[in-house]
Protein backbone atom coordinates (compact mmCIF):
# COMPACT_ATOMS: atom_id res chain seq x y z
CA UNK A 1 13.74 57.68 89.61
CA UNK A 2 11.73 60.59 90.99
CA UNK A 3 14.54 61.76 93.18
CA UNK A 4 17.25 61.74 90.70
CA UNK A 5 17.87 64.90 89.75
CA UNK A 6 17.78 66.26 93.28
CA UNK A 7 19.75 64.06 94.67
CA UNK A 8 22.43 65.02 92.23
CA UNK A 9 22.35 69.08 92.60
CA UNK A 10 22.56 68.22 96.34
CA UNK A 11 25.43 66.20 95.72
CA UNK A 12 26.81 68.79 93.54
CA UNK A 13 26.32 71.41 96.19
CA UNK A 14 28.33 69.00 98.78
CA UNK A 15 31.04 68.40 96.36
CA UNK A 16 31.77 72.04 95.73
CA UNK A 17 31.16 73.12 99.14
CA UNK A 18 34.09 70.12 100.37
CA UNK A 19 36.07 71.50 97.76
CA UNK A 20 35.74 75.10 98.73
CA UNK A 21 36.41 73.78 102.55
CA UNK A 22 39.54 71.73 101.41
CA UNK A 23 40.89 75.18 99.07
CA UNK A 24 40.21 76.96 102.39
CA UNK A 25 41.79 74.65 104.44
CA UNK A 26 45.33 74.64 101.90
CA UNK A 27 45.56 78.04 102.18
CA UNK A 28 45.69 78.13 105.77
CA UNK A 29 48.09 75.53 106.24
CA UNK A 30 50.51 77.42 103.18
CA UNK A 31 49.86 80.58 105.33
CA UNK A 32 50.79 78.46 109.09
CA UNK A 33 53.86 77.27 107.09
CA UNK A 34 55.25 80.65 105.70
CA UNK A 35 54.57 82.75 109.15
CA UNK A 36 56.42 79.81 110.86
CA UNK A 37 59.21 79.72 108.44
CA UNK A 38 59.59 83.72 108.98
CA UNK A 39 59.26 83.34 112.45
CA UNK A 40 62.79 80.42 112.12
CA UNK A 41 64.30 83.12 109.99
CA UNK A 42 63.89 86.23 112.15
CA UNK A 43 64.78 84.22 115.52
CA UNK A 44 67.92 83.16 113.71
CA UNK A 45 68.61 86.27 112.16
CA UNK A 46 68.70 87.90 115.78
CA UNK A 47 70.98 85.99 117.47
């Protein structure tokens, strides 16, 4: 198959750059959870 071996790098290059999206993605959402866990904590610890 002619197209083969391109076909595969581009999947390659769609795999990694989901992957990068999805380790992006993580991150954010551990970062949303810890500033809204602070956020419980310091509203508590003021009253």
């Amino acid at each position: 198959m002619i197209w083969g071996k391109f076909m595969d790098k581009q999947v390659l290059f769609w795999t990694a750059f989901a992957a990068i999206g999805q380790a992006v993605g993580a991150v954010a959402t551990a970062a949303a959870v810890i500033v809204t866990l602070w956020q419980i904590r310091y509203a508590n610890a003021k009253k």
